[in-house]
Protein backbone atom coordinates (compact mmCIF):
# COMPACT_ATOMS: atom_id res chain seq x y z
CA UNK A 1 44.37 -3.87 35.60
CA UNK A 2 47.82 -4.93 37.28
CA UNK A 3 46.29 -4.52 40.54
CA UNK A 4 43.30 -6.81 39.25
CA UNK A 5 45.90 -9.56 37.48
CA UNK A 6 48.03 -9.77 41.15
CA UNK A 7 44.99 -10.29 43.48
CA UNK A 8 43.71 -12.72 40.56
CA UNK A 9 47.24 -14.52 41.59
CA UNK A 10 47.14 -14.30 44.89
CA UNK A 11 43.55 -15.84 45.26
CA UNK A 12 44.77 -18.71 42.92
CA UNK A 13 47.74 -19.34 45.28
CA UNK A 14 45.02 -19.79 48.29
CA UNK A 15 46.19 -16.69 50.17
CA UNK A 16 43.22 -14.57 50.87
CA UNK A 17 40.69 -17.15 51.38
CA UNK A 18 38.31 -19.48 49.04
CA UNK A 19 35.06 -19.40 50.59
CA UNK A 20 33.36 -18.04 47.13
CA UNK A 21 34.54 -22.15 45.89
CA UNK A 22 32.11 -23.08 49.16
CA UNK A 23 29.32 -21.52 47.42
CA UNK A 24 29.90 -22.82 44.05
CA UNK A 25 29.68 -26.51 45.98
CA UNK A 26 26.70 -26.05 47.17
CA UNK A 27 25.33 -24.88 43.85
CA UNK A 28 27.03 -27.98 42.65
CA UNK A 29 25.34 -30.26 45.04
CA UNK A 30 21.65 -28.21 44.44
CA UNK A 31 22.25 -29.00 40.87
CA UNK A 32 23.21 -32.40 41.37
CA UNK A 33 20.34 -33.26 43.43
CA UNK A 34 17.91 -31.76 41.18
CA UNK A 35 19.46 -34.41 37.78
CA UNK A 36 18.82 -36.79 40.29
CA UNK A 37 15.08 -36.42 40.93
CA UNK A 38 14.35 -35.35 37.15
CA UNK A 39 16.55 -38.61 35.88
CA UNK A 40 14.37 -41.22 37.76
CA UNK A 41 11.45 -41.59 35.67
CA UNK A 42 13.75 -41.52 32.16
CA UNK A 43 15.55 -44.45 34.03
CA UNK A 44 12.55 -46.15 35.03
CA UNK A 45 10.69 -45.57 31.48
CA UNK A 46 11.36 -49.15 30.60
CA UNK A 47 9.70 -51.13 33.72
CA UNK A 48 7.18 -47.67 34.11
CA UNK A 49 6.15 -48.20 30.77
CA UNK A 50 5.34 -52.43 31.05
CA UNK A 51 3.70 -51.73 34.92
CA UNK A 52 1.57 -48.73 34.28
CA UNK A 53 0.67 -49.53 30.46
CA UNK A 54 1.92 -46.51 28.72
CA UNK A 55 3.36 -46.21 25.28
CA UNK A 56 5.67 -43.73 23.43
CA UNK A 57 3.01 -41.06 22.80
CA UNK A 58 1.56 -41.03 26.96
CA UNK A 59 5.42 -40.96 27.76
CA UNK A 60 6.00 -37.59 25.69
CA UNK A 61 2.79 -36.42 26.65
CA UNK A 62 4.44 -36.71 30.40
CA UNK A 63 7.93 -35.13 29.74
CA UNK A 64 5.64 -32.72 27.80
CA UNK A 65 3.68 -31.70 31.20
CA UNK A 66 7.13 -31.51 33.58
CA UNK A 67 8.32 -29.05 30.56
CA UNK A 68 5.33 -27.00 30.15
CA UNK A 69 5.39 -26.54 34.60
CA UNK A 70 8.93 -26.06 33.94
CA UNK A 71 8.36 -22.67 31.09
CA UNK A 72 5.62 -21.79 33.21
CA UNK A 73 7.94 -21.81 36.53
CA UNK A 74 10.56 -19.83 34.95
CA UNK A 75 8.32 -16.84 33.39
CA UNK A 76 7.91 -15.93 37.29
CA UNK A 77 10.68 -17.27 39.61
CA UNK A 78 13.74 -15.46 37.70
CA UNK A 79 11.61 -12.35 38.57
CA UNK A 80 10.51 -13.79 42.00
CA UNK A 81 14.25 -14.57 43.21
CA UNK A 82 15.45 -11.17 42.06
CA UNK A 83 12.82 -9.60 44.33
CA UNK A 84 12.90 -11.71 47.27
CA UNK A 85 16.82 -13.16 46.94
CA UNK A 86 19.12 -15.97 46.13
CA UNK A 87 18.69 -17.04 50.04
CA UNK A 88 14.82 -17.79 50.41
CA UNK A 89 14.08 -18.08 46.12
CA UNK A 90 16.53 -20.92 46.37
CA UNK A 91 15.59 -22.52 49.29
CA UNK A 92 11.88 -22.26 48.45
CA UNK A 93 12.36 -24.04 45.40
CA UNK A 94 14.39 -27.17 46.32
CA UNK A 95 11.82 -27.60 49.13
CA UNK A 96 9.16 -27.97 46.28
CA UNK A 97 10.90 -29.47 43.89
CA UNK A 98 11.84 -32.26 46.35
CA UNK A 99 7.86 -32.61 47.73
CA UNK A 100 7.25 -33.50 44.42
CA UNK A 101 9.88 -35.89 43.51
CA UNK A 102 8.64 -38.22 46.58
CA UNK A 103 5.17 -37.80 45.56
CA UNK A 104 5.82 -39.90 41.98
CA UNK A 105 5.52 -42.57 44.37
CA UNK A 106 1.64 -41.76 45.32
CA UNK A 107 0.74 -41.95 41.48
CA UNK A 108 -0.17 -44.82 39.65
CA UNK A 109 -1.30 -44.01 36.23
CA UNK A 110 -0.52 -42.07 33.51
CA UNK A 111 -2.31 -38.98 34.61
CA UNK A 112 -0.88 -39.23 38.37
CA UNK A 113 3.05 -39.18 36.77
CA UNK A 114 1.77 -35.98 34.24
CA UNK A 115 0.10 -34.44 37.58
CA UNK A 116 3.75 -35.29 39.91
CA UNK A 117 6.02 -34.37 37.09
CA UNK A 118 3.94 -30.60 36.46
CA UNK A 119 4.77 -30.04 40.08
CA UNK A 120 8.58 -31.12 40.05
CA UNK A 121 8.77 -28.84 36.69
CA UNK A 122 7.64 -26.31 38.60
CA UNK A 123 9.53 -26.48 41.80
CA UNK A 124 12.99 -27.19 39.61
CA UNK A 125 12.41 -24.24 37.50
CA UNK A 126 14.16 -22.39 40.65
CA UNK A 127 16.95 -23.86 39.91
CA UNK A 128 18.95 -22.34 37.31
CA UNK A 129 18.23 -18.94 37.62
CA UNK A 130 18.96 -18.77 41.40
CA UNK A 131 22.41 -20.41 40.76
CA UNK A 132 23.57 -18.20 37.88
CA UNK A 133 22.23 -15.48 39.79
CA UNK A 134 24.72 -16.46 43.19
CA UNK A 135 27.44 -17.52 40.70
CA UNK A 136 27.47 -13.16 39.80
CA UNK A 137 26.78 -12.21 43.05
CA UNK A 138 29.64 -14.54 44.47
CA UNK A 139 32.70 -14.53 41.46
CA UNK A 140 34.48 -12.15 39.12
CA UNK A 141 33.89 -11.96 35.56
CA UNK A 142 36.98 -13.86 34.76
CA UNK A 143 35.79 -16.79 36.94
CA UNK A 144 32.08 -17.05 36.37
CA UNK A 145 32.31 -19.82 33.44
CA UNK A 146 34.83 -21.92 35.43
CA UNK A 147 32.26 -21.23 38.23
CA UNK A 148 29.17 -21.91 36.14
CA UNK A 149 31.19 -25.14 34.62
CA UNK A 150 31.43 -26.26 37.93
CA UNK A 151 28.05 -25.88 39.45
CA UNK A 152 26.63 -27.06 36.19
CA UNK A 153 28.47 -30.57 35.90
CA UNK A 154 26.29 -31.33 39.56
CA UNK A 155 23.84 -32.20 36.55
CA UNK A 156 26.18 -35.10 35.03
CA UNK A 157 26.70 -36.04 38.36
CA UNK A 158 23.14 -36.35 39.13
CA UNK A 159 22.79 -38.41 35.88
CA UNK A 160 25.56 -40.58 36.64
CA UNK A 161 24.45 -41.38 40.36
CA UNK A 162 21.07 -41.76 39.03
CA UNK A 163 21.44 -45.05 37.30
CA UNK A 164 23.82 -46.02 40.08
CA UNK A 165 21.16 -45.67 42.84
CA UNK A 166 17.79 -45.86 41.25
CA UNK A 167 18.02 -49.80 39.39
CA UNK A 168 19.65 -51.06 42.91
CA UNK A 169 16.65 -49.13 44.87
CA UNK A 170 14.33 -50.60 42.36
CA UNK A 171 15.35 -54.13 42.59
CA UNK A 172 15.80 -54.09 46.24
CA UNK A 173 12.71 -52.88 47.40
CA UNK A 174 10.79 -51.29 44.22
CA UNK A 175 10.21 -48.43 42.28
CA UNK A 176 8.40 -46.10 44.55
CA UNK A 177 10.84 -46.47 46.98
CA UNK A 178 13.60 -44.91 44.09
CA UNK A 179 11.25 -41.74 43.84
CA UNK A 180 11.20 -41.40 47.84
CA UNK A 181 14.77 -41.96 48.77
CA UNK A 182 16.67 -39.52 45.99
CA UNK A 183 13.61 -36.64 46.49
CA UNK A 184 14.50 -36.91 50.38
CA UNK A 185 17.84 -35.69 49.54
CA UNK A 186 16.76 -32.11 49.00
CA UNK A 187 15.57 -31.36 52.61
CA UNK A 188 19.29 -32.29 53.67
CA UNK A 189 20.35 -29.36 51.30
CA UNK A 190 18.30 -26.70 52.33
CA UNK A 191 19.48 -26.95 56.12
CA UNK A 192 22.89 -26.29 55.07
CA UNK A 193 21.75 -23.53 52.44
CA UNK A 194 19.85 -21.42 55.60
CA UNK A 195 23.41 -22.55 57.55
CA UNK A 196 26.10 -20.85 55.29
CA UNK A 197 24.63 -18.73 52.26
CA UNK A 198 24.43 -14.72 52.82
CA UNK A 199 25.54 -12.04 50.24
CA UNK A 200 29.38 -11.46 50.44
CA UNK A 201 29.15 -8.12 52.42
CA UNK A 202 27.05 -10.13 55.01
CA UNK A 203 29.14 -13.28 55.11
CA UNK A 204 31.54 -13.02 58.59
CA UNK A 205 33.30 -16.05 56.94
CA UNK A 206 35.07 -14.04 54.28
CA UNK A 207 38.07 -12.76 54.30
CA UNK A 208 38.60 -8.52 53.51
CA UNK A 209 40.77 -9.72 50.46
CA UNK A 210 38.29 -11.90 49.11
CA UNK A 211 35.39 -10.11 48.94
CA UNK A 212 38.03 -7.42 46.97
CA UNK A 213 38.52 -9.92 44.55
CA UNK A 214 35.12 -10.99 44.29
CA UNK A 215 34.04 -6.87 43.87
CA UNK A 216 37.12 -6.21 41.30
CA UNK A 217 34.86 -5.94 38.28
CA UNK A 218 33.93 -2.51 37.24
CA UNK A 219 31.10 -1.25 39.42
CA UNK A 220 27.45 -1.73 37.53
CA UNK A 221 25.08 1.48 37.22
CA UNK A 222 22.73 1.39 39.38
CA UNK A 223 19.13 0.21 38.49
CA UNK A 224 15.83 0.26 38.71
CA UNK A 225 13.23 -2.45 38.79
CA UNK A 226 13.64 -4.10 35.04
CA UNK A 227 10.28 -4.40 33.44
CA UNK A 228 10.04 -7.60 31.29
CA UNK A 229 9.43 -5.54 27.85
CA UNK A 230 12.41 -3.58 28.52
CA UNK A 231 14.42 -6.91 28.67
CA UNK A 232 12.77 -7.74 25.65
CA UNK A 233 13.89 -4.97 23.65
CA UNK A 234 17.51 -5.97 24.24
CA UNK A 235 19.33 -8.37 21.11
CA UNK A 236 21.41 -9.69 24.02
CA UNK A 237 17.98 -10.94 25.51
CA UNK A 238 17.47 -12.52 22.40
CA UNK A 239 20.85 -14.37 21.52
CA UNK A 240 20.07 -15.48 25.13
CA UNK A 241 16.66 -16.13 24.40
CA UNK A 242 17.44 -18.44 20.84
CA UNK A 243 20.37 -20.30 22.40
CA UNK A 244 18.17 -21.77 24.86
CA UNK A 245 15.69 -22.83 22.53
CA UNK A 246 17.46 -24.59 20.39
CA UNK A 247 20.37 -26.44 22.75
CA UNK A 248 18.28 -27.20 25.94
CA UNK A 249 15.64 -29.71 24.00
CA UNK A 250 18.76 -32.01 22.70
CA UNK A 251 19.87 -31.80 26.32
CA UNK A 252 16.12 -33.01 27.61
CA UNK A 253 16.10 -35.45 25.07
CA UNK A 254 19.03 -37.12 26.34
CA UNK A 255 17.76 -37.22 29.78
CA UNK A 256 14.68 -38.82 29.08
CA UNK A 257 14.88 -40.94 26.33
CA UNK A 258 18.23 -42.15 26.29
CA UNK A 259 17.13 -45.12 28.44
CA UNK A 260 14.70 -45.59 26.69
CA UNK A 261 17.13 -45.91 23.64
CA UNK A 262 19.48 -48.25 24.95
CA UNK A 263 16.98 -50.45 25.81
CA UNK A 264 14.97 -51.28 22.70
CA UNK A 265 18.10 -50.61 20.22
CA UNK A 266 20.29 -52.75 22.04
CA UNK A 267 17.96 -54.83 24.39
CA UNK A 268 19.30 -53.64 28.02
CA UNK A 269 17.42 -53.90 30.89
CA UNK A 270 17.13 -52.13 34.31
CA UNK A 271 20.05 -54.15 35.29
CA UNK A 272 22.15 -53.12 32.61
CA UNK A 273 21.34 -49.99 32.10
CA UNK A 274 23.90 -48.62 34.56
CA UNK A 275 27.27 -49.11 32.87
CA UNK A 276 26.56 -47.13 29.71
CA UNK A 277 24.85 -44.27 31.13
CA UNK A 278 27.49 -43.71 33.60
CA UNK A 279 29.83 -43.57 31.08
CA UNK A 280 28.18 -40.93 29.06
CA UNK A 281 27.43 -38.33 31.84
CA UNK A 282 31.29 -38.93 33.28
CA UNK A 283 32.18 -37.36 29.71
CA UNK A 284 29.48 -34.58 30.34
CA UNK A 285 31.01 -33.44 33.91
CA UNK A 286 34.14 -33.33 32.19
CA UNK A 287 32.92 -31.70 29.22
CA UNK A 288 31.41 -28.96 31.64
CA UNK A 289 33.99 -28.18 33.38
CA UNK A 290 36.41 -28.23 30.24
CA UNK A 291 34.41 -25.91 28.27
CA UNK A 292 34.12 -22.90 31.20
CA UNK A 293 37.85 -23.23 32.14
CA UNK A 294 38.50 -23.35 28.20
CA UNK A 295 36.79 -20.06 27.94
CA UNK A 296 38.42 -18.89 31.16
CA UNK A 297 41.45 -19.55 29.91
CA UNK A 298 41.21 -17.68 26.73
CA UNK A 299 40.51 -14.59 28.53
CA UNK A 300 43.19 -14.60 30.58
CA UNK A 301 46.01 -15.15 27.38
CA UNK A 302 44.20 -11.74 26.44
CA UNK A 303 41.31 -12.71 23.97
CA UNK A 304 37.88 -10.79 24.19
CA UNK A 305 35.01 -11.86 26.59
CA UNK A 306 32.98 -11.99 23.11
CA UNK A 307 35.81 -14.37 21.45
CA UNK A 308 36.63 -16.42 24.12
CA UNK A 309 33.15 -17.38 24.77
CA UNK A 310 32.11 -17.85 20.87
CA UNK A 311 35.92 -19.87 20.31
CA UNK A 312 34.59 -22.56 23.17
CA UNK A 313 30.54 -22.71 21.44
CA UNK A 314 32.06 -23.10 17.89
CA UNK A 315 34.34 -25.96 19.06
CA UNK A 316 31.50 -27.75 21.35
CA UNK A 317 28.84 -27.82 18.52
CA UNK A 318 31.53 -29.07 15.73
CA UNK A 319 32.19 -32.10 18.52
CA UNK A 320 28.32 -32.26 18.25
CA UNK A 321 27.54 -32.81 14.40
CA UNK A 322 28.95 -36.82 14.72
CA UNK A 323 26.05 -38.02 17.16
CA UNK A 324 23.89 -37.89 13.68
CA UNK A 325 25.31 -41.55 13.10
CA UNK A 326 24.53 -42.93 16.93
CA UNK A 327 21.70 -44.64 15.57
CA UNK A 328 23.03 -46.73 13.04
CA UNK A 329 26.33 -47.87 15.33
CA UNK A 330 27.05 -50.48 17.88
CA UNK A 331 26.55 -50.06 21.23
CA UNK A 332 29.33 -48.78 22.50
CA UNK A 333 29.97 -46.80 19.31
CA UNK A 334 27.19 -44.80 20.29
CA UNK A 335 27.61 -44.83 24.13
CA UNK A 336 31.00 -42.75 22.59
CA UNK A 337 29.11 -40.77 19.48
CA UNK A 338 26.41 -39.30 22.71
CA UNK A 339 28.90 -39.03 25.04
CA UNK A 340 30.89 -36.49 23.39
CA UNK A 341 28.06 -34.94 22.20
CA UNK A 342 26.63 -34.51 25.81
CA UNK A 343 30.00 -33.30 27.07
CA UNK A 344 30.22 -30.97 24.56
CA UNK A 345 26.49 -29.62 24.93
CA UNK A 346 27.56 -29.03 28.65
CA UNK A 347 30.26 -27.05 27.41
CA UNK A 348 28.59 -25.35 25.18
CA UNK A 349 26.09 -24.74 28.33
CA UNK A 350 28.22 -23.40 30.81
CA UNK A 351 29.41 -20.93 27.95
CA UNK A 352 26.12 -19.50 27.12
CA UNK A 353 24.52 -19.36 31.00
CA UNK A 354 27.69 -17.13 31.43
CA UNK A 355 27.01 -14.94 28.68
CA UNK A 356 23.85 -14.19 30.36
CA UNK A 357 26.07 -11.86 33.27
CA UNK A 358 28.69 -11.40 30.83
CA UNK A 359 25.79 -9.08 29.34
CA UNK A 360 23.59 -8.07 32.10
CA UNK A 361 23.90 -6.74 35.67
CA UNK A 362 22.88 -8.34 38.69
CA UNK A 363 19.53 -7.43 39.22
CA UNK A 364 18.76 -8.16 36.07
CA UNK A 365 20.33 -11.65 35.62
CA UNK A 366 17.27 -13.89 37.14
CA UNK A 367 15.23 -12.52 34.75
CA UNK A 368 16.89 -13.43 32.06
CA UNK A 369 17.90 -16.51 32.77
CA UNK A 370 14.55 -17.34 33.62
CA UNK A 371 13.48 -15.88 29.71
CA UNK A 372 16.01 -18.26 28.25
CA UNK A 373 14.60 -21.27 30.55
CA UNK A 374 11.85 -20.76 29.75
CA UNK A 375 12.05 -20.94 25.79
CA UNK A 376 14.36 -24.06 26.38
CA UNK A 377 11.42 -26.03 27.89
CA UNK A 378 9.26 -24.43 25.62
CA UNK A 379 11.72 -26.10 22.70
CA UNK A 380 11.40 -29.44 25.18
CA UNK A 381 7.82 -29.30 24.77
CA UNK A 382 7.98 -29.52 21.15
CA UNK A 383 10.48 -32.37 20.99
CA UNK A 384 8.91 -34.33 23.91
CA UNK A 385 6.21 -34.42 21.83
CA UNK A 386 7.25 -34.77 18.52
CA UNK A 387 9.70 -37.66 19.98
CA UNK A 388 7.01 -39.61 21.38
CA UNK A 389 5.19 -39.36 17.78
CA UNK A 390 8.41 -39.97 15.76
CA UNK A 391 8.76 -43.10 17.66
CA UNK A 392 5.88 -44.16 17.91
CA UNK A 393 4.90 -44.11 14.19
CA UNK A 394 8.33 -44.60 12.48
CA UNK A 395 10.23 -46.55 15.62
CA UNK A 396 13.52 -45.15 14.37
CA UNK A 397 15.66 -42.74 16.54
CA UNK A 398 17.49 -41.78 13.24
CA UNK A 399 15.27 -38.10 12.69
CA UNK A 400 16.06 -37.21 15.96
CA UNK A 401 20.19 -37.91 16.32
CA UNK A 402 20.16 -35.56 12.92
CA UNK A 403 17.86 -32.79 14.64
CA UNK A 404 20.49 -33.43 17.95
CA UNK A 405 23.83 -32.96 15.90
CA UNK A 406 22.56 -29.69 13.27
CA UNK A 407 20.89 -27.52 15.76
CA UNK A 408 23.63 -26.21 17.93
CA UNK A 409 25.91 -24.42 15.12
CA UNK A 410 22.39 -22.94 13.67
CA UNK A 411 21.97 -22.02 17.12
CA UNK A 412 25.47 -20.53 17.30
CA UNK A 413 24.98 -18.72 13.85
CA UNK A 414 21.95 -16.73 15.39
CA UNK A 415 24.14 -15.51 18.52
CA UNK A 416 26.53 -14.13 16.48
CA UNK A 417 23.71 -12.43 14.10
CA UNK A 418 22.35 -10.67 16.86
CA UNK A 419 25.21 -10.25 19.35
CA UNK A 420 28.15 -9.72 17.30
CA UNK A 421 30.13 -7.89 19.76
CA UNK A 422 28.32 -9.19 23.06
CA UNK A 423 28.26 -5.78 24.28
CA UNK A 424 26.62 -4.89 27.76
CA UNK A 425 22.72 -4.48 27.35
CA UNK A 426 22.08 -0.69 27.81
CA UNK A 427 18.95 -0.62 30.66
């Protein structure tokens, strides 16, 4: 363990080499690229929904088909990028997602957006488990949830330069032209993903004492191929499984119907859009970050893997329960209320993706992932939908701030039921 704790300070002083932190960027940017293309159309909504003719119910019925593509998508590519790699299941994926995001602009009904946004769920579904996946194969134990934090705030990012680009786009040429310039973006990745992503052994750019580091956990049993119903046996597949469902809908909600929100509660249009939506995904990147090093941080002062995580989920989803009031505030009094709540769901986030190596090895890690993305768009199916009734029968957003601020300690409550120790699945 000494040895472990001194080349732990040595890599933090910069002395062997940091090419692992080159990796996590380009997760980051793969991340933020893909909160780009999915953040248009919630942007958009308002001037989407007056130009094409759609109301509340057609608009959840469209987040409804990117989240369905999205489940489906994840059932098969945590499995695919196990078997084929993080290399080519990565790469193949941004290349589809990013077909799809310029092909919004070829659509021009209600139908055509359900039909684009199937095909971006399905092509982003890659997305997730192929970074969580090179986050294990690429960092330590100790550093995976600063790692994950990280890569995972590319989404706030995305959201914040999202309403920065998309409304000046927009109103300087016109919508279509949004869709086509931020899906171009992912063809720029994927050249320098083929350029400078290998496995650590294979990587001539690292340094001997580096990839030490990076191998310094316990060595994992070897494996065999992981059949699905033996993942599904597993309570840690489960917690996994439950956290996802619950959390990721609130954090799909957000993206699309935030907009949305802020512009028939408190009248803001396209061009004003901008300023409060930047502030609330700033909070989130910070909030990402925050909760992974938090976590990180516990560990190293000597508390459990099981604790440290849990201490960091029980703190984000108290910060969580105040959003219940963002309805019935002013403006900027909710900008704050979601803000922290959004921040703290991303720290929450990075927490639970990391439990998923915390409690499974590397081969299996796709998989599982891909399990617990799955039920998450499952759950953002059901809200998509139930949203789009809600507000279209009730117009109040006041149901669904309560369902966003109760659900994550529930959530957290389940974890601990059925992972009390967060013990290493036995495969």
């Amino acid at each position: 363990m000494a040895d472990l704790d001194s080349q732990a300070g040595i890599i933090s002083q910069g002395k062997t080499g940091h090419y692992r932190w080159s990796v996590c960027a380009l997760l980051f940017f793969a991340t933020t690229i893909n909160y780009i293309d999915r953040q248009v159309l919630g942007i958009l909504a308002p001037v989407l929904q007056k130009e094409i003719g759609w109301n509340q119910i057609d608009y959840g019925y469209i987040v409804t088909a990117f989240q369905a593509a999205y489940a489906i998508g994840l059932l098969s590519v945590g499995r695919l990028i196990d078997k084929v790699g993080t290399k080519i299941g990565y790469g193949v994926s941004i290349f589809v997602w990013s077909l799809a995001a310029m092909g919004h602009a070829l659509v021009k009904t209600v139908f055509g957006f359900g039909f684009a946004r199937f095909t971006l769920g399905l092509g982003e579904s890659g997305n997730f488990p192929a970074a969580i996946k090179a986050t294990a194969e690429w960092f330590p134990k100790k550093e995976r949830a600063l790692a994950t934090g990280i890569f995972n705030s590319g989404a706030n990012i995305g959201a914040v330069v999202a309403p920065l680009v998309v409304p000046w786009l927009t109103l300087t040429w016109s919508w279509r032209e949004a869709f086509i310039f931020t899906g171009a973006l992912g063809f720029i990745w994927v050249v320098l993903w083929a350029w400078l992503f290998q496995l650590p052994r294979k990587q001539p750019r690292l340094t001997k004492e580096e990839l030490a580091f990076i191998e310094s956990d316990p060595p994992e049993p070897e494996t065999e191929k992981i059949p699905w119903v033996s993942l599904l046996k597993h309570r840690q597949t489960w917690a996994f499984v439950v956290g996802k469902f619950l959390t990721d809908p609130i954090w799909w909600f957000y993206l699309y119907w935030l907009p949305l929100f802020l512009n028939e509660r408190y009248g803001l249009d396209l061009a004003h859009l901008g300023p409060p939506l930047i502030v609330i995904y700033t909070m989130t990147s910070i909030g990402s970050i925050g909760g992974g090093w938090l976590s990180g941080l516990f560990i190293k002062r000597g508390y459990s893997i099981n604790k440290g995580r849990k201490i960091v989920m029980l703190i984000s989803a108290v910060l969580i329960v105040p959003i219940v009031f963002a309805a019935v505030v002013p403006e900027w009094w909710a900008v704050f209320l979601i803000g922290v709540a959004a921040a703290s769901h991303q720290g929450w986030s990075a927490n639970l993706f990391t439990t998923a190596s915390d409690m499974f090895p590397k081969k299996a890690i796709g998989s599982v992932v891909g399990l617990g993305g799955m039920a998450g768009a499952i759950g953002g199916m059901l809200i998509a939908t139930a949203a789009g009734f809600i507000l279209q029968l009730t117009g109040s957003y006041v149901p669904l701030f309560i369902i966003c601020g109760s659900v994550y300690l529930l959530a957290l409550l389940l974890f601990h039921i059925l992972v009390p120790r967060m013990e290493p699945a036995a495969l």
